[in-house]
Protein backbone atom coordinates (compact mmCIF):
# COMPACT_ATOMS: atom_id res chain seq x y z
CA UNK A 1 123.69 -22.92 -38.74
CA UNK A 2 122.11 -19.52 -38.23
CA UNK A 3 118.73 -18.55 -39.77
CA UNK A 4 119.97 -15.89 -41.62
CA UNK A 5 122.67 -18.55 -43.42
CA UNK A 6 119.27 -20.79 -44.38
CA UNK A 7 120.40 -21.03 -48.44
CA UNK A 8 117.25 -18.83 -50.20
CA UNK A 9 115.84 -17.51 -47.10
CA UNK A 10 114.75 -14.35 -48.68
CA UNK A 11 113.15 -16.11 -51.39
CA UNK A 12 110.73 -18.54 -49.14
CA UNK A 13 109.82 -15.36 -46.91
CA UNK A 14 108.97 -13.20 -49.94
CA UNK A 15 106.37 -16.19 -50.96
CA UNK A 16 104.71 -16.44 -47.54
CA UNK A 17 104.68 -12.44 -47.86
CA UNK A 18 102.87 -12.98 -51.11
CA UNK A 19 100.61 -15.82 -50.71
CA UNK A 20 99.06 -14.45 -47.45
CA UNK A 21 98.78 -11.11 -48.99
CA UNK A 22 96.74 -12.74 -52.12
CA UNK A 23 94.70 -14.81 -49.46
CA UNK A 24 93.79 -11.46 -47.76
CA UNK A 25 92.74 -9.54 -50.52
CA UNK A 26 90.52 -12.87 -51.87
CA UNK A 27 88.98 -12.74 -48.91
CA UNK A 28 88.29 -8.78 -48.83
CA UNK A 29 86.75 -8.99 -52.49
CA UNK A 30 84.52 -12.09 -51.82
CA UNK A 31 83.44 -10.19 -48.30
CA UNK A 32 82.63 -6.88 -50.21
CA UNK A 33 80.94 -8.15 -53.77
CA UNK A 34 77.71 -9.94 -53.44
CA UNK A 35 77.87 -13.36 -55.36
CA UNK A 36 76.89 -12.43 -59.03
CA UNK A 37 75.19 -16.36 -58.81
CA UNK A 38 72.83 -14.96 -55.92
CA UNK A 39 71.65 -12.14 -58.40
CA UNK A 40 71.16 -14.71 -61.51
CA UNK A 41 69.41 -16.87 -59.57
CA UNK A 42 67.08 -13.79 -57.80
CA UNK A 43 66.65 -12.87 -61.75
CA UNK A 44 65.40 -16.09 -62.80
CA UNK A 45 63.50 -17.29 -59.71
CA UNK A 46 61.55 -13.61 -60.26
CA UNK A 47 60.95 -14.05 -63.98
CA UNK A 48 59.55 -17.54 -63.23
CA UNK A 49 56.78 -16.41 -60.98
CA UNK A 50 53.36 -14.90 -61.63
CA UNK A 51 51.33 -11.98 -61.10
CA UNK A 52 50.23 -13.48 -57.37
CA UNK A 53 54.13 -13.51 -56.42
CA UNK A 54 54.42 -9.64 -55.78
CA UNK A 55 51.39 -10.24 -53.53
CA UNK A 56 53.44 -12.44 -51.66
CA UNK A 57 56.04 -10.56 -51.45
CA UNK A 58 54.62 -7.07 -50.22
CA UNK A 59 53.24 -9.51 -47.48
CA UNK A 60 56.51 -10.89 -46.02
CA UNK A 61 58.18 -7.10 -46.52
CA UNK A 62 54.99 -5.98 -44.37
CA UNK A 63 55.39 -8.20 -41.92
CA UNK A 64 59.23 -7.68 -41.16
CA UNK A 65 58.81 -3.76 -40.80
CA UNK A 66 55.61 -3.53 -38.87
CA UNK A 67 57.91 -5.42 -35.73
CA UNK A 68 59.55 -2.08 -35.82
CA UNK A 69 56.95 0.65 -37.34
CA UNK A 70 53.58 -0.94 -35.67
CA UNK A 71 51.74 1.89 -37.69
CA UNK A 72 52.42 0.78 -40.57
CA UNK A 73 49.86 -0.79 -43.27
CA UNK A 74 49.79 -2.60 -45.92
CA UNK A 75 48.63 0.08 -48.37
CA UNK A 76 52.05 1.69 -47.39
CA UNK A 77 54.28 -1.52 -49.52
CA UNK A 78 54.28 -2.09 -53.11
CA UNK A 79 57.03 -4.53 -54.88
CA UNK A 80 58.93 -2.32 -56.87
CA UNK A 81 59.65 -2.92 -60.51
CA UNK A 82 63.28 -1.38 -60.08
CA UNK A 83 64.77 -5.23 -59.40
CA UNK A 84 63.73 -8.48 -58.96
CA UNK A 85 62.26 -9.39 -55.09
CA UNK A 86 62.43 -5.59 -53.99
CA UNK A 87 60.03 -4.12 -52.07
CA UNK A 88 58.73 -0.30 -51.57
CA UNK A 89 57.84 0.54 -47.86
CA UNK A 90 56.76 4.47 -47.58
CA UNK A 91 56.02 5.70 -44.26
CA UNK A 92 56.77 8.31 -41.56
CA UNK A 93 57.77 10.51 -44.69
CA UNK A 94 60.65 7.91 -45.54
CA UNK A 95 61.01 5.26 -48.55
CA UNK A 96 62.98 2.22 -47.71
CA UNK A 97 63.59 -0.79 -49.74
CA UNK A 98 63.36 -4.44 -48.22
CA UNK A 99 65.30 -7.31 -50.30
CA UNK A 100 65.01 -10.41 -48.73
CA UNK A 101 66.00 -10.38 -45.04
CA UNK A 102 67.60 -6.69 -45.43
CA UNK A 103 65.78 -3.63 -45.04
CA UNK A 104 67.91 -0.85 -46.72
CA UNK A 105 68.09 2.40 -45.84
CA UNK A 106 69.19 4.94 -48.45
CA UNK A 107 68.63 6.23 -52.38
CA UNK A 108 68.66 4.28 -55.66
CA UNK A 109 70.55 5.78 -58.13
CA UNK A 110 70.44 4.86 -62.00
CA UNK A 111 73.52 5.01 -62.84
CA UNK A 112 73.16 5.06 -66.87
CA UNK A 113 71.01 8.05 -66.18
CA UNK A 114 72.24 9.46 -62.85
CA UNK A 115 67.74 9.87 -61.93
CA UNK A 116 67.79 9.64 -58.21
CA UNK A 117 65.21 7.07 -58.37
CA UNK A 118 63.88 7.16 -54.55
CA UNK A 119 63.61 11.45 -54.69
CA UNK A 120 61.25 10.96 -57.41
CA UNK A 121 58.94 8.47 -55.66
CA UNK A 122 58.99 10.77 -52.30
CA UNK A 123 58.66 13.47 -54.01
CA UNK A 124 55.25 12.93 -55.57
CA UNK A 125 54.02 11.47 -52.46
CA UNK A 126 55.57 13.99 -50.26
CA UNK A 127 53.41 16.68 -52.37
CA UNK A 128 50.12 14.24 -51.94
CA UNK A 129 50.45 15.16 -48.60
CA UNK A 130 50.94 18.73 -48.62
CA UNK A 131 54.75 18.60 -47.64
CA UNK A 132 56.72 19.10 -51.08
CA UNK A 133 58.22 22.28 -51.30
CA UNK A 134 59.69 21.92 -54.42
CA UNK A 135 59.07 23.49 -57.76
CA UNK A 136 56.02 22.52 -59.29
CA UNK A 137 55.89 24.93 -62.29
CA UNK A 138 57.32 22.50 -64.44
CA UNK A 139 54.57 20.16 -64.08
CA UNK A 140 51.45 22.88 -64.15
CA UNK A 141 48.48 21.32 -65.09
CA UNK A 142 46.36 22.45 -68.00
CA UNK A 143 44.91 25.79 -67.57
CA UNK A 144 40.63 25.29 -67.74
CA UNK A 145 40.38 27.12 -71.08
CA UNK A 146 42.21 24.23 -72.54
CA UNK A 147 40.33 21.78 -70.92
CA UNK A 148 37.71 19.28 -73.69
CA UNK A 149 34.28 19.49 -72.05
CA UNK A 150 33.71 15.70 -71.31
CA UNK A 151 31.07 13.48 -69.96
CA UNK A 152 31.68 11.66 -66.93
CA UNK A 153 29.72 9.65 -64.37
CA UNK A 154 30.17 9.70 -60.40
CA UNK A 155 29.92 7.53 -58.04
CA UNK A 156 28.41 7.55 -54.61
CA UNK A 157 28.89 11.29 -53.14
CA UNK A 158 32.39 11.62 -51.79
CA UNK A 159 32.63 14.79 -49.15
CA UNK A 160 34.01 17.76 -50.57
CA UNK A 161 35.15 21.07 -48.87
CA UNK A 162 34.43 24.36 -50.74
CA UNK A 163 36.48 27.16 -50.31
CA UNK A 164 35.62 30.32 -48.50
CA UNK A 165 33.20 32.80 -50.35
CA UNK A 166 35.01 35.22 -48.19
CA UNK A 167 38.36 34.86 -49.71
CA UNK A 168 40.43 37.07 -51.88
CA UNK A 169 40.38 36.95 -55.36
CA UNK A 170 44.56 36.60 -54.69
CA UNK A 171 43.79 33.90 -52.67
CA UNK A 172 41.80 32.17 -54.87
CA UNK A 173 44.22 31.90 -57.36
CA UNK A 174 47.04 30.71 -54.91
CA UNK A 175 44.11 28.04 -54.23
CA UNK A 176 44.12 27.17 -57.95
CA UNK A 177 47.29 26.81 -58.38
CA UNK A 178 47.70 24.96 -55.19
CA UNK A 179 44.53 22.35 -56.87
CA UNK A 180 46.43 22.35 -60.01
CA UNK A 181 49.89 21.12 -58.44
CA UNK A 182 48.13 18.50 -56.23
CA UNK A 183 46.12 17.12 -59.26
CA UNK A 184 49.57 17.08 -61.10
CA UNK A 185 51.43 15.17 -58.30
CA UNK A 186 48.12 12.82 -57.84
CA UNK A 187 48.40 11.53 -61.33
CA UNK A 188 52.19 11.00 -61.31
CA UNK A 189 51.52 9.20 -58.00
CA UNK A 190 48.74 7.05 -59.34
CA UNK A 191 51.37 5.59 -62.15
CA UNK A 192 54.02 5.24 -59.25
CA UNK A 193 52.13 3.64 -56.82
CA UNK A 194 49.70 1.45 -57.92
CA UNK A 195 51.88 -1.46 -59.74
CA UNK A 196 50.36 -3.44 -62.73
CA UNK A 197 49.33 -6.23 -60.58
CA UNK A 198 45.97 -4.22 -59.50
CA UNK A 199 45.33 -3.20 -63.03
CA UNK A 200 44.72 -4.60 -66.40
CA UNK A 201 47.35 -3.49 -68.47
CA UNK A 202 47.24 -3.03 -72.81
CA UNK A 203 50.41 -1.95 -73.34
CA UNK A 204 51.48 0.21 -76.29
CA UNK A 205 51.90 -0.74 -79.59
CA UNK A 206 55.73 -0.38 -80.29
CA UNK A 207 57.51 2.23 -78.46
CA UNK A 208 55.95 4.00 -75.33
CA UNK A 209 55.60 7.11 -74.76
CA UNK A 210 52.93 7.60 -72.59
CA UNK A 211 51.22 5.64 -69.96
CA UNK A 212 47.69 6.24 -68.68
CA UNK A 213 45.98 4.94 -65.22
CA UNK A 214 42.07 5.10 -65.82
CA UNK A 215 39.77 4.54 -63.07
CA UNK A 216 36.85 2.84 -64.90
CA UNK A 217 33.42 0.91 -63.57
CA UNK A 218 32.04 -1.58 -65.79
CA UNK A 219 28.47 0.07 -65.66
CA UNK A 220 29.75 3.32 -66.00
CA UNK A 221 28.54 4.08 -70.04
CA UNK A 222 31.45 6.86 -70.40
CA UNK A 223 33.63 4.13 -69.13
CA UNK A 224 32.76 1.68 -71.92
CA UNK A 225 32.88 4.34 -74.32
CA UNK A 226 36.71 4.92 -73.43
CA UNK A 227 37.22 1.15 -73.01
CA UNK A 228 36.29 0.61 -76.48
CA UNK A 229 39.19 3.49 -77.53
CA UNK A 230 41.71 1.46 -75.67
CA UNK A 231 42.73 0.29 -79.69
CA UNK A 232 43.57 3.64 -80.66
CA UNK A 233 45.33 4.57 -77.73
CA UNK A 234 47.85 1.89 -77.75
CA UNK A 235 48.50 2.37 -81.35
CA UNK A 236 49.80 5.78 -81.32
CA UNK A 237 52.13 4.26 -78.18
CA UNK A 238 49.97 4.62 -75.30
CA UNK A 239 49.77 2.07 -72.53
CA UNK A 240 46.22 1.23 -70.70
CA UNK A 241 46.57 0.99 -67.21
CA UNK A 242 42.55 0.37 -66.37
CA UNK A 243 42.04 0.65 -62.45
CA UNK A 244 38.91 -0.84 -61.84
CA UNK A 245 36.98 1.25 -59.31
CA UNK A 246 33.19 0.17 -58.22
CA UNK A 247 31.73 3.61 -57.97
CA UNK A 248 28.54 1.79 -55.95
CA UNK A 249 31.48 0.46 -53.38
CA UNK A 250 32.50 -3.48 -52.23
CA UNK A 251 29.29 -4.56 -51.71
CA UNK A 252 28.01 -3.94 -55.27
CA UNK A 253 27.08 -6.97 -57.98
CA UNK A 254 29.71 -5.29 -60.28
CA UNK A 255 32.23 -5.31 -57.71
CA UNK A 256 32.44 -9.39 -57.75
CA UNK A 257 32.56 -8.95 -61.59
CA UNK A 258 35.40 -6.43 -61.83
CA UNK A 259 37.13 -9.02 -58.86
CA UNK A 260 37.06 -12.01 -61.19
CA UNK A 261 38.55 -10.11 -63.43
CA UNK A 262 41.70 -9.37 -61.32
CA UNK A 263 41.69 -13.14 -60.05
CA UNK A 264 43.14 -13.71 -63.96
CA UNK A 265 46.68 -14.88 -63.41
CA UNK A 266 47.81 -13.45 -66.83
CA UNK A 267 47.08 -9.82 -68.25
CA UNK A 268 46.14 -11.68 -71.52
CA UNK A 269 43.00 -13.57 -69.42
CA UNK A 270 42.61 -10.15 -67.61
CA UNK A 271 42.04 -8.61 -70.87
CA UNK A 272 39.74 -10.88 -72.03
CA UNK A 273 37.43 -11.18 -68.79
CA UNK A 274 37.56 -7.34 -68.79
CA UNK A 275 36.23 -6.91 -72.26
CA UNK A 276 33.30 -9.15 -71.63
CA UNK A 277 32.33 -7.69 -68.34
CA UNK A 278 31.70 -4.51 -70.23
CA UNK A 279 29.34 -6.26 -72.49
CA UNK A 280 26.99 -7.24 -69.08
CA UNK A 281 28.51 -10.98 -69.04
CA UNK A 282 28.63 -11.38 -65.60
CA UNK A 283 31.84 -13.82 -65.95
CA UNK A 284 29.42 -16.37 -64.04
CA UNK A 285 32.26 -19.24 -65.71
CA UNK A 286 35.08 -17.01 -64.05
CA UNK A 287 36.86 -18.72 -60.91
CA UNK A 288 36.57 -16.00 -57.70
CA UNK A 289 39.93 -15.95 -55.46
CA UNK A 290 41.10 -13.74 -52.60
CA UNK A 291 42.99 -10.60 -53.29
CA UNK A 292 42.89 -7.22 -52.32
CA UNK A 293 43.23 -5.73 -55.59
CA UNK A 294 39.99 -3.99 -55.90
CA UNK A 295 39.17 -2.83 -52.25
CA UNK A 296 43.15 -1.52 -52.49
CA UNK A 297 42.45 0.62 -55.72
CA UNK A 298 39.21 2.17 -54.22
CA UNK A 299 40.76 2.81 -51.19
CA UNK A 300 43.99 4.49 -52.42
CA UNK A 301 40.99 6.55 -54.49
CA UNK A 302 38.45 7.55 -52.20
CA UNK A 303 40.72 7.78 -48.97
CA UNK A 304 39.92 11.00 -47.29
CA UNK A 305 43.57 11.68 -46.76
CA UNK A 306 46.26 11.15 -48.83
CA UNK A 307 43.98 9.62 -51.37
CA UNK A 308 43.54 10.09 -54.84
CA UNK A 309 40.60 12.30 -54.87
CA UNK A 310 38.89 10.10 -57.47
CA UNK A 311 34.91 11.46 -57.43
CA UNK A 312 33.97 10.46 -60.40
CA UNK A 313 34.45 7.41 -63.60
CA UNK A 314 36.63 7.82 -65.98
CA UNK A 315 39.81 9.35 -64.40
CA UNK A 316 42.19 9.43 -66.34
CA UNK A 317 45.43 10.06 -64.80
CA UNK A 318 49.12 9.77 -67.03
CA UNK A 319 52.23 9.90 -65.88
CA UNK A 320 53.45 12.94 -66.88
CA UNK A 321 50.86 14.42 -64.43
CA UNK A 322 47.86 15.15 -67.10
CA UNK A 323 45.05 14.61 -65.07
CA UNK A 324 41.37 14.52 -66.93
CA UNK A 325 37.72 13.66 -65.01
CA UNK A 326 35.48 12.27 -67.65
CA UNK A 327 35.86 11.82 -70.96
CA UNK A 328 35.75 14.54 -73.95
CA UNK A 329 32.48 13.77 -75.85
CA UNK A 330 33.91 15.05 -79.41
CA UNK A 331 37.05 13.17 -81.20
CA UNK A 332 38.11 11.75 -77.16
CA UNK A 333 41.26 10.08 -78.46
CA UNK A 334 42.59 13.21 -80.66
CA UNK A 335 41.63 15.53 -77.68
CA UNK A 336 43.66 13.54 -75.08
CA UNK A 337 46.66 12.77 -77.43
CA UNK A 338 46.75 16.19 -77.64
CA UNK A 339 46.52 16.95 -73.73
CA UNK A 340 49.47 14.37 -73.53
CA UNK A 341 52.05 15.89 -76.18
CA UNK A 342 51.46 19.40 -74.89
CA UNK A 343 52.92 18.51 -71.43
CA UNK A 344 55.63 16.24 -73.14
CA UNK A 345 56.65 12.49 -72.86
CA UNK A 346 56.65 10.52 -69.69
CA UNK A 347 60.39 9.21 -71.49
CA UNK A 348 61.87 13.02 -71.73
């Protein structure tokens, strides 16, 4: 009998046809989409760990690019609170993520808002270094007439350049202007790159709508003064970032104090530590462990480039780029509320 006479020949070729064609495409769409499993799992496994875990984390990410960028340090990774397990590496003028045993090259994009997440971070760190050449006029810092006169206490002399005497009074100006940008893009880079981990955090009472980074000492007395307004900030929907910062440096009693304090493994016990160290209890009952937390914070504050330029305790620095050194003596909360409507809401 001939093939072609085979009784529903047609039929039985159509079939292979269409079964290998499903198989193919299966295989295509399982190859392409990640297992939605891998990201439950990612999700829960994340949730279930605590503060110490983004530690670990930032560690291993560390550790995979230095092989390639030997330059690199650890100051330069931060896990990113973007999605569970990811990690921030900035460096050489480039942000790349590390997830897992990837390291990914390229831009996060929300896509409910379209915010091209990764511009934002490189931006602000971009014009920390001098290198933005974007707009800044949106983001102009208060002018000095509107500026509270506030108390403030420094720490041990940090080296400062002066200008030239010999400058023009143009120039000047282009040099204000040019302080005013940087201490915009510092403050929006303090809120972006230090992550909650190295800070004790009282969040806002209902909705936020701003969030403020304060670089506080324990024996600092302006310091306890605005520790003891932390209440009032977070209920008009203000979140307390405090960044502890030993003016005296590492070596100081206080410094061991304000280290307890960031050996708590909850915010809640952070809290609590924190608000008796400003008392004078010297948390003597408080277990000691080894982190990085503090010497990070003073470093990112002090460094003589790219730091934070942090000379003196309080800073306060929110992330919609107010920037204030001290502490207004006169009605502080009112007077900072204010500071933080005028240049709008960190969620506009």
């Amino acid at each position: 009998m001939n093939v072609s006479e085979i009784p529903g020949r047609d039929i039985v070729i159509g079939l292979i046809v269409g079964l290998a064609t499903a198989a193919l495409i299966y295989f295509l769409v399982q190859w392409q989409s990640p297992d939605p499993q891998i990201y439950k799992d990612a999700k829960s496994s994340a949730e279930a760990v605590d503060i110490k875990s983004d530690e670990a984390l930032e560690k291993a990410a560390f550790d995979k690019v230095r092989i390639v960028e030997p330059q690199l340090t650890l100051n330069q990774v931060r896990a990113s609170d973007l999605y569970p397990g990811l990690v921030e590496v900035y460096h050489d003028g480039k942000l790349r993520y590390v997830l897992g045993d990837l390291v990914i090259r390229g831009e996060l994009i929300d896509i409910e808002t379209g915010e091209n997440l990764t511009q934002k971070t490189v931006k602000a760190l971009r014009a920390l270094q001098g290198t933005s050449g974007g707009d800044s006029s949106s983001v102009a810092t208060a002018q000095p007439s509107e500026r509270p006169k506030v108390a403030q206490q420094s720490p041990a002399p940090v080296q400062q350049t002066a200008p030239s005497s010999s400058g023009s009074e143009s120039s000047t100006g282009l040099l204000q202007q040019d302080t005013q940008r940087l201490n915009v893009a510092l403050a929006i880079l303090a809120n972006d790159i230090i992550p909650d981990e190295m800070t004790v955090v009282y969040p806002a009472q209902g909705e936020e709508t701003h969030q403020l980074t304060v670089f506080s000492d324990i024996t600092c007395p302006v310091c306890k003064r605005n520790h003891e307004d932390y209440d009032d900030f977070q209920a008009q929907g203000v979140t307390i970032r405090a960044a502890l910062f030993p003016r005296r440096g590492m070596e100081a009693p206080e410094a061991e104090v304000m280290s307890k304090v960031l050996c708590a493994p909850t915010m809640e016990e952070r809290r609590t530590l924190l608000d008796r160290a400003y008392t004078g209890d010297s948390l003597a009952d408080a277990p000691m462990c080894e982190n990085d937390y503090l010497q990070n914070i003073r470093d990112i504050a002090v460094a003589q480039e790219n730091g934070l330029a942090v000379t003196s305790t309080p800073t306060l620095m929110a992330a919609n780029g107010l920037r204030v050194d001290g502490y207004p003596r006169e009605n502080p909360v009112s007077t900072i509320m204010r500071m933080l409507e005028a240049r709008g809401s960190v969620r506009n």
